[in-house]
PDB file of N, CA and C in Angstrom:
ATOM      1  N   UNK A   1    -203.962 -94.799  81.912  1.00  0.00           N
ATOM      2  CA  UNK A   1    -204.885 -94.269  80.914  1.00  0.00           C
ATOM      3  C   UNK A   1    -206.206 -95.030  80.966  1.00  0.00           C
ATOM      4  N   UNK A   2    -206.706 -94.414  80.569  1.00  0.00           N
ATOM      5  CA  UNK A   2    -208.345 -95.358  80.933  1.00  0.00           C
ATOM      6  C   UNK A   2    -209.057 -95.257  79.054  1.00  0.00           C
ATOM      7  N   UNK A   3    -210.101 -96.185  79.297  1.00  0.00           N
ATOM      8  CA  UNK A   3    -210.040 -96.671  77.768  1.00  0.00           C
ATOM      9  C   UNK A   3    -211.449 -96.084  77.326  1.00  0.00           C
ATOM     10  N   UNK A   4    -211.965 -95.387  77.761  1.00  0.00           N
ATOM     11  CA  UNK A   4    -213.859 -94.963  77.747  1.00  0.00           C
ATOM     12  C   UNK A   4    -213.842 -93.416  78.332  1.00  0.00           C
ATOM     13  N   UNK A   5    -214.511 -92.665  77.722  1.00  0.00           N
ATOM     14  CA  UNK A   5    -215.072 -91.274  78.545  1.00  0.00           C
ATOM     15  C   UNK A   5    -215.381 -91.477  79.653  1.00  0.00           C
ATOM     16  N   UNK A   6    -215.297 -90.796  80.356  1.00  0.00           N
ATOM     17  CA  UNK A   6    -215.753 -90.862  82.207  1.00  0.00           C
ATOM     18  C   UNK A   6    -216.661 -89.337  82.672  1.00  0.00           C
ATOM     19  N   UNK A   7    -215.675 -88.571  82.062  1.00  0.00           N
ATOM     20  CA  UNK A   7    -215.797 -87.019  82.453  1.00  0.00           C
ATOM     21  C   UNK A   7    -216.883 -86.379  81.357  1.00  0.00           C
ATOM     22  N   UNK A   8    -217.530 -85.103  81.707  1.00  0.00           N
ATOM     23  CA  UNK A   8    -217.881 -84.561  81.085  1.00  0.00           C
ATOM     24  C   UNK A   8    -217.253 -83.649  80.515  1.00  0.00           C
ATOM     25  N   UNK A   9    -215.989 -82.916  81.231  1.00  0.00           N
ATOM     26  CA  UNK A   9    -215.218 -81.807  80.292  1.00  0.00           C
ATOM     27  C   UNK A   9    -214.834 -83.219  79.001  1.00  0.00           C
ATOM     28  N   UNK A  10    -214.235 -84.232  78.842  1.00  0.00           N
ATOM     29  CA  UNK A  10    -214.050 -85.244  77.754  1.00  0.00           C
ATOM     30  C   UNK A  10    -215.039 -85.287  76.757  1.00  0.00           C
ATOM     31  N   UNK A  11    -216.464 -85.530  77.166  1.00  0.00           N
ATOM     32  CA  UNK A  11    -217.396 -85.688  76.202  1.00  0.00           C
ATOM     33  C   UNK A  11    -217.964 -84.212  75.613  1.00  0.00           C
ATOM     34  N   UNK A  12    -217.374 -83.044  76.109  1.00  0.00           N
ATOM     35  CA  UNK A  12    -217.642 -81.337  75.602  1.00  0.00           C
ATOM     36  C   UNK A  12    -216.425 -81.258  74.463  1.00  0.00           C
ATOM     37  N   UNK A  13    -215.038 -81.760  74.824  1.00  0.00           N
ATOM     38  CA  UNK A  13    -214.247 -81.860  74.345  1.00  0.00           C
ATOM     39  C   UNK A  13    -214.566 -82.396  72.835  1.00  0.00           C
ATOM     40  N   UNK A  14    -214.878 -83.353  72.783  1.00  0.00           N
ATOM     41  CA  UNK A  14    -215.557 -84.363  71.505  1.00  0.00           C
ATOM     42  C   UNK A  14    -216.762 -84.418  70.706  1.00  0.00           C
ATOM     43  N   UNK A  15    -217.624 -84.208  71.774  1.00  0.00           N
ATOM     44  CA  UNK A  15    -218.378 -83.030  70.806  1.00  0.00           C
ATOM     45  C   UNK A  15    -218.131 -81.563  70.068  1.00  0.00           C
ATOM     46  N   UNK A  16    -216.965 -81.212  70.606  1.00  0.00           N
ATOM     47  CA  UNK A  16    -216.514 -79.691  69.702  1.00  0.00           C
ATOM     48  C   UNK A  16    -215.411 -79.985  68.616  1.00  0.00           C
ATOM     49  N   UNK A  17    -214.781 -81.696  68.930  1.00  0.00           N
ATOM     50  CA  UNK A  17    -214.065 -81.466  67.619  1.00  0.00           C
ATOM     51  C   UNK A  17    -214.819 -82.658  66.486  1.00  0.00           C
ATOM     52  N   UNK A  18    -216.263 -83.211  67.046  1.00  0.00           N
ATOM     53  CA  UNK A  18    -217.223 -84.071  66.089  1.00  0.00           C
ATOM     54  C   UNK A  18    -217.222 -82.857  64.786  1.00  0.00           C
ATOM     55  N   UNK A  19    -218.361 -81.289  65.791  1.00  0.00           N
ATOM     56  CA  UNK A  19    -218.713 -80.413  64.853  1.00  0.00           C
ATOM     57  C   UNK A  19    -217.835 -79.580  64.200  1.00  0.00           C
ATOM     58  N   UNK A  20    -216.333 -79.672  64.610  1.00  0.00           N
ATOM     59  CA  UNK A  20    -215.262 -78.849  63.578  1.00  0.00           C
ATOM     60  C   UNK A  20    -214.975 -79.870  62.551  1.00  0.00           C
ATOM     61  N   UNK A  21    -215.155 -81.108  63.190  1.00  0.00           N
ATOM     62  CA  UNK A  21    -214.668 -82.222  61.733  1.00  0.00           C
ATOM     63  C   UNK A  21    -215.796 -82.074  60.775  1.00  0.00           C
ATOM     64  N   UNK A  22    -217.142 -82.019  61.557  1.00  0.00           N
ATOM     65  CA  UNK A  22    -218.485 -81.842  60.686  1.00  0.00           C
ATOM     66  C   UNK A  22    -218.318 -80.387  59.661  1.00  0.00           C
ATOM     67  N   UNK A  23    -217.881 -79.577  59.959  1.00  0.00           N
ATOM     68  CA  UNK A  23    -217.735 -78.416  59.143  1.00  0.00           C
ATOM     69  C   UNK A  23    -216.790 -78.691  58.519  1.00  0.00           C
ATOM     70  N   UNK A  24    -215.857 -79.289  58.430  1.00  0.00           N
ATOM     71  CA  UNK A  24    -214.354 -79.466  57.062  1.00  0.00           C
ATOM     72  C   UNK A  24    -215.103 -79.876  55.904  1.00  0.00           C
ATOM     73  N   UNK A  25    -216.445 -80.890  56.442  1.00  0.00           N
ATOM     74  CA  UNK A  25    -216.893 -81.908  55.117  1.00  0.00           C
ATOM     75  C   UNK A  25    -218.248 -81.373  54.851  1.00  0.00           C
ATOM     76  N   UNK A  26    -218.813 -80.137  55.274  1.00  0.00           N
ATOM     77  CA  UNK A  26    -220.367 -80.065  55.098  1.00  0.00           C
ATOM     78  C   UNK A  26    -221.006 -79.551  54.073  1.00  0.00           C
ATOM     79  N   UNK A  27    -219.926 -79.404  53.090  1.00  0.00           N
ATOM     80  CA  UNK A  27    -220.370 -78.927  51.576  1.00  0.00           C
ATOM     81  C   UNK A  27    -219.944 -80.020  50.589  1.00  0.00           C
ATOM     82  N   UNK A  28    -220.302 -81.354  51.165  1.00  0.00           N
ATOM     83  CA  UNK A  28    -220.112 -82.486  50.667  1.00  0.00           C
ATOM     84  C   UNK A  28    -220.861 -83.462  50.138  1.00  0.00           C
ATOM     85  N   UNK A  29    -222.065 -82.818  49.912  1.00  0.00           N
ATOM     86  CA  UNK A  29    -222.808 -83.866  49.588  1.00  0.00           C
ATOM     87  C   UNK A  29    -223.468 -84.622  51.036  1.00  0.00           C
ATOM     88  N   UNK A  30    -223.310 -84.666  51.713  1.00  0.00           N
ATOM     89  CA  UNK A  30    -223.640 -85.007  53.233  1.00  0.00           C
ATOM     90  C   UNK A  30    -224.431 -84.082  54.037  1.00  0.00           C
ATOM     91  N   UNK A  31    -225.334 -84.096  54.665  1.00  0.00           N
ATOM     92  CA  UNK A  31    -225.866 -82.983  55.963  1.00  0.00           C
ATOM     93  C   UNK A  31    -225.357 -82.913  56.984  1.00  0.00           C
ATOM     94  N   UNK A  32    -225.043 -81.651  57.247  1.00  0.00           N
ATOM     95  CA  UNK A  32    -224.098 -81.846  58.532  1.00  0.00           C
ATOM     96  C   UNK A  32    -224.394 -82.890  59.536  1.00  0.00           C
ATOM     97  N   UNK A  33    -225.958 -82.651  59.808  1.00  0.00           N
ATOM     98  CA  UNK A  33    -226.363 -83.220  61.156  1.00  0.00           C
ATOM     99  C   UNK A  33    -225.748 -84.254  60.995  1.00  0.00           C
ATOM    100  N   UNK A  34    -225.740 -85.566  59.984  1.00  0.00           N
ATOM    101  CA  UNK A  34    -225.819 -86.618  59.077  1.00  0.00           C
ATOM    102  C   UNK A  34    -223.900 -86.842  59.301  1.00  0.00           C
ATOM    103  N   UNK A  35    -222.829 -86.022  59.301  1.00  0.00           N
ATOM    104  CA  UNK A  35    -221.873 -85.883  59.774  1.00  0.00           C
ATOM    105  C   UNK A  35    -221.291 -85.800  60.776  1.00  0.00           C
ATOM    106  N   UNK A  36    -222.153 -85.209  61.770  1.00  0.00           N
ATOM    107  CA  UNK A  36    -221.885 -85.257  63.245  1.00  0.00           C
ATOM    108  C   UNK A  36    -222.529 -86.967  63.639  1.00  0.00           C
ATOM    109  N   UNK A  37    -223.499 -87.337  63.308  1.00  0.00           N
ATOM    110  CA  UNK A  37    -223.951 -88.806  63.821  1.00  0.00           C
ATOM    111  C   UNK A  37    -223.245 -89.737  63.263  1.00  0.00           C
ATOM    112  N   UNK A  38    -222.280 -89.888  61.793  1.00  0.00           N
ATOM    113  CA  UNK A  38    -221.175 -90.783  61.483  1.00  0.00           C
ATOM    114  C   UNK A  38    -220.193 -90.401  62.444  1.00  0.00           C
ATOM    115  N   UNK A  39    -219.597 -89.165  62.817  1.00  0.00           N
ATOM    116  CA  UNK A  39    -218.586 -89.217  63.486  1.00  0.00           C
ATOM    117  C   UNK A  39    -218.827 -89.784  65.241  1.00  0.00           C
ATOM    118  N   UNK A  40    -220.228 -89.200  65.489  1.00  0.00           N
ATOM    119  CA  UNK A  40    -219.997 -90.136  66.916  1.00  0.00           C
ATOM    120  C   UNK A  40    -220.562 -91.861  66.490  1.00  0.00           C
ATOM    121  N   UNK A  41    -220.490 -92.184  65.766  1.00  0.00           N
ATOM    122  CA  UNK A  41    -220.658 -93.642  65.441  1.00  0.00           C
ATOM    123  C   UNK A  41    -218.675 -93.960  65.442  1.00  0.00           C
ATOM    124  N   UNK A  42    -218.579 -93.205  64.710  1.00  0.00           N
ATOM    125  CA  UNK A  42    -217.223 -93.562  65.157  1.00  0.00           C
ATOM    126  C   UNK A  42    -216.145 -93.544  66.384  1.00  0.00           C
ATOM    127  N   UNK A  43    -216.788 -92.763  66.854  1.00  0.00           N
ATOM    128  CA  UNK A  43    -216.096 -92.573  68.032  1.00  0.00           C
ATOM    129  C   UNK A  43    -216.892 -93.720  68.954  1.00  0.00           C
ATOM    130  N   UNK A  44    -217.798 -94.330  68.789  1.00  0.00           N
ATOM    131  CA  UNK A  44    -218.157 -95.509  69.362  1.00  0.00           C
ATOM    132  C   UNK A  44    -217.356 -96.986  69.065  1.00  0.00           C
ATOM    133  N   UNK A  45    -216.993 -96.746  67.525  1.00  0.00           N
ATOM    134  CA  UNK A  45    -216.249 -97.744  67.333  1.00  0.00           C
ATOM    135  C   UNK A  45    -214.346 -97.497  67.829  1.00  0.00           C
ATOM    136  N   UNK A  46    -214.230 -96.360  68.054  1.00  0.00           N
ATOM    137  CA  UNK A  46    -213.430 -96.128  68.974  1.00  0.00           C
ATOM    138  C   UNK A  46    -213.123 -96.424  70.173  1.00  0.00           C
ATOM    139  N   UNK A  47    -214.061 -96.465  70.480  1.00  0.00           N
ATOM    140  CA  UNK A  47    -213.859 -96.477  72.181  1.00  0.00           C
ATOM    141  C   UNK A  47    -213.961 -98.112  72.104  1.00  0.00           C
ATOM    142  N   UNK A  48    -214.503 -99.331  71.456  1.00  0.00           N
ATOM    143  CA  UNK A  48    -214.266-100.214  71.269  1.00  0.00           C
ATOM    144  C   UNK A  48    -212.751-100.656  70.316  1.00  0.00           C
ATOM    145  N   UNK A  49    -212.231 -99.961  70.034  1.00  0.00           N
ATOM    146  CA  UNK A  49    -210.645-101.095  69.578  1.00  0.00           C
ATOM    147  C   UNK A  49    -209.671-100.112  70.180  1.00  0.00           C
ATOM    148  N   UNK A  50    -209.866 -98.629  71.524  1.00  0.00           N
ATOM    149  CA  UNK A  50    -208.920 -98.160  71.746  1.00  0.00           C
ATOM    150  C   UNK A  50    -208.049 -99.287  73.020  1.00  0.00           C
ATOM    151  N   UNK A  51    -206.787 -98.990  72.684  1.00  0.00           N
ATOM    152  CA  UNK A  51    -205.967-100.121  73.323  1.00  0.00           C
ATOM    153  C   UNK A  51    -205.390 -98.950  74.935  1.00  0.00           C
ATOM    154  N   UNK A  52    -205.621 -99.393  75.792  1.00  0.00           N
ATOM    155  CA  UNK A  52    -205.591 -98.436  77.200  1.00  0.00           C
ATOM    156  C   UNK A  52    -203.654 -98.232  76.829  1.00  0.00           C
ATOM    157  N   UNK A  53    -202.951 -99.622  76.406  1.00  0.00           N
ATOM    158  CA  UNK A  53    -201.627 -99.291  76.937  1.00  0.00           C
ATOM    159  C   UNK A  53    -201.088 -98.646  75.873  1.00  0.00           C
ATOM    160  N   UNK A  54    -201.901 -97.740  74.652  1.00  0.00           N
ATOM    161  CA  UNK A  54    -201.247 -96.937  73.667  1.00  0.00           C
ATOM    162  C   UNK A  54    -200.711 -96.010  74.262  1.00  0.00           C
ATOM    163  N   UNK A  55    -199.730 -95.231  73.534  1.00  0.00           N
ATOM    164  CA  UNK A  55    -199.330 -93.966  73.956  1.00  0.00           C
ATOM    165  C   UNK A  55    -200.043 -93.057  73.550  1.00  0.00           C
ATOM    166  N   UNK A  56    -200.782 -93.293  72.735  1.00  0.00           N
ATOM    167  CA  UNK A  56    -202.104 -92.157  72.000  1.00  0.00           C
ATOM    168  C   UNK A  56    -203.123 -92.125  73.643  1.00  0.00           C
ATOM    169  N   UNK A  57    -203.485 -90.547  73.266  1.00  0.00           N
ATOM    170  CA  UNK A  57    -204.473 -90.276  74.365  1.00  0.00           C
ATOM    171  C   UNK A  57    -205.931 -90.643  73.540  1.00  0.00           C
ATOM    172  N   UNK A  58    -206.474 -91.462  74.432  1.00  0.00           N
ATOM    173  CA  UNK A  58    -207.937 -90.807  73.501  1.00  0.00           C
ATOM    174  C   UNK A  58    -208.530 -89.827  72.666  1.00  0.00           C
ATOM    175  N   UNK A  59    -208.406 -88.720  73.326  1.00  0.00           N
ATOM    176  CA  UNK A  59    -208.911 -88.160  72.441  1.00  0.00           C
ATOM    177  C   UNK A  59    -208.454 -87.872  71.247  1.00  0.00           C
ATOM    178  N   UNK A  60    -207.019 -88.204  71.423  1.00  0.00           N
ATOM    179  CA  UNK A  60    -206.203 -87.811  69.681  1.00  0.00           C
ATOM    180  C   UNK A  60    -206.743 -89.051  68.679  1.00  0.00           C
ATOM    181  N   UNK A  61    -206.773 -90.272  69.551  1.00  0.00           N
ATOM    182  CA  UNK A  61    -207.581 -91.358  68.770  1.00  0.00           C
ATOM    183  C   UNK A  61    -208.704 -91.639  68.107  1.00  0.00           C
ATOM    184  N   UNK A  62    -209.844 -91.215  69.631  1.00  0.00           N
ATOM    185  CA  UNK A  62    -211.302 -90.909  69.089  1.00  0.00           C
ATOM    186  C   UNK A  62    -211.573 -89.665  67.735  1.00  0.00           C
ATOM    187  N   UNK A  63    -210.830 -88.414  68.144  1.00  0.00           N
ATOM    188  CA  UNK A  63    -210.951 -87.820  66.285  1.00  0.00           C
ATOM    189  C   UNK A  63    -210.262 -88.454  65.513  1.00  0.00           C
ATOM    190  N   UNK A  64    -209.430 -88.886  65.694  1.00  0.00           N
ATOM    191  CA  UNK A  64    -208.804 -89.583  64.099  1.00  0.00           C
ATOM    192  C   UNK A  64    -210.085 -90.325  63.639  1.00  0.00           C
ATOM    193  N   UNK A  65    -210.555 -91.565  64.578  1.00  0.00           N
ATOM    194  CA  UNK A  65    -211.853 -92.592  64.500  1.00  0.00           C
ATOM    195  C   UNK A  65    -212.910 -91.553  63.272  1.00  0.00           C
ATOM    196  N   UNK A  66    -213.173 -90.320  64.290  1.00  0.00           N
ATOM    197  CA  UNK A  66    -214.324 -89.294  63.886  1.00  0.00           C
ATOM    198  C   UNK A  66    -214.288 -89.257  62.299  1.00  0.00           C
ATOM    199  N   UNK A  67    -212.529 -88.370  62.067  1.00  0.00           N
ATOM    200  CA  UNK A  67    -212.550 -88.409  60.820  1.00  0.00           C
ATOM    201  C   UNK A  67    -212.788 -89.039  59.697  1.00  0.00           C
ATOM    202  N   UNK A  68    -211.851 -90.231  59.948  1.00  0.00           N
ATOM    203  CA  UNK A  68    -211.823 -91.638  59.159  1.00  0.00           C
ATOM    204  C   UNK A  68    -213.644 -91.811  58.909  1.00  0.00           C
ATOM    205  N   UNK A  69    -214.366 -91.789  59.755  1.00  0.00           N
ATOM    206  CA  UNK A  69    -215.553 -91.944  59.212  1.00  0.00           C
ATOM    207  C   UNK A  69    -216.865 -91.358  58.588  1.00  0.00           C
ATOM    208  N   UNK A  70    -216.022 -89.758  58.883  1.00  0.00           N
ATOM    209  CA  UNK A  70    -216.805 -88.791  57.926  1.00  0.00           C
ATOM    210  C   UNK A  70    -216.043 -88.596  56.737  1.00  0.00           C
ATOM    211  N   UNK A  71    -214.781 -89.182  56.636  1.00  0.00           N
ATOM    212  CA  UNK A  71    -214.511 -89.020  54.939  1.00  0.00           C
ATOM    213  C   UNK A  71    -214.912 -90.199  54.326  1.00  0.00           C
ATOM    214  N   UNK A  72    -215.498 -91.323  54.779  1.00  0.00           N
ATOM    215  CA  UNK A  72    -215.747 -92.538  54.723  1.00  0.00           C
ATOM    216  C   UNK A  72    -217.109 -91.767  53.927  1.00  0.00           C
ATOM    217  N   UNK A  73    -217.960 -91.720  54.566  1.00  0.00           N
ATOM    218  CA  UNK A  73    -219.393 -91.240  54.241  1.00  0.00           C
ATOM    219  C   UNK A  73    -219.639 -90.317  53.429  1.00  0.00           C
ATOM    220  N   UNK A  74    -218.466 -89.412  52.948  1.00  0.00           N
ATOM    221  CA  UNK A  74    -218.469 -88.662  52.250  1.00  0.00           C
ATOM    222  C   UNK A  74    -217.843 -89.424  50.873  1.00  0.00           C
ATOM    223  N   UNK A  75    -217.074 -90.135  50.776  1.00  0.00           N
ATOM    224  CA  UNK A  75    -216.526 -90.320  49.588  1.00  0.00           C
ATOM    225  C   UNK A  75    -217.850 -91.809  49.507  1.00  0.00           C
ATOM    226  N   UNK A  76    -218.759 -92.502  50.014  1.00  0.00           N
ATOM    227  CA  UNK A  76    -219.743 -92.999  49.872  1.00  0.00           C
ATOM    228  C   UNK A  76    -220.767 -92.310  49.328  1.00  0.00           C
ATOM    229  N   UNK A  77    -220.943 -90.970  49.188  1.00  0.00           N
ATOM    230  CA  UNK A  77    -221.983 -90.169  48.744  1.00  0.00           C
ATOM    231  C   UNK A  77    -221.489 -89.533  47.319  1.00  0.00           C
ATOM    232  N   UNK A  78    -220.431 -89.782  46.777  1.00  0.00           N
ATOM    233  CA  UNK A  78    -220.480 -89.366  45.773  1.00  0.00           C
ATOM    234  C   UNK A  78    -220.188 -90.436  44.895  1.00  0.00           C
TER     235      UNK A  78
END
């Protein structure tokens, strides 16, 4: 398993589930755009504590990361 994006089908991948996570929360008090840039902040802090010898694939990791930090920002805004 490798611990960082490499590919571009990966980073199309993650960008389409940044903006589906961005739409769960976008009547939140938050701007979307403003939702999509917490979630790839998170997915940065992702890709820094993902552990290569998990059994989690990245990408199931990096959205969890995504999420965790757009409900973060959202429950910060109210």
């Amino acid at each position: 398993m490798k611990n960082y994006l490499t590919t571009d089908e990966e980073r199309k991948q993650l960008k389409a589930i940044a903006v589906n996570l961005a739409r769960q929360y976008k009547n939140k008090e938050v701007a979307f755009r403003d939702l999509i840039d917490v979630g790839t902040e998170g997915l940065r802090q992702a890709k820094m504590k993902y552990d290569s010898k998990s059994d989690t694939m990245f990408l199931i990791y990096g959205a969890w990361e995504m999420q965790q930090a757009m409900k973060q920002a959202v429950a910060e805004k109210k």
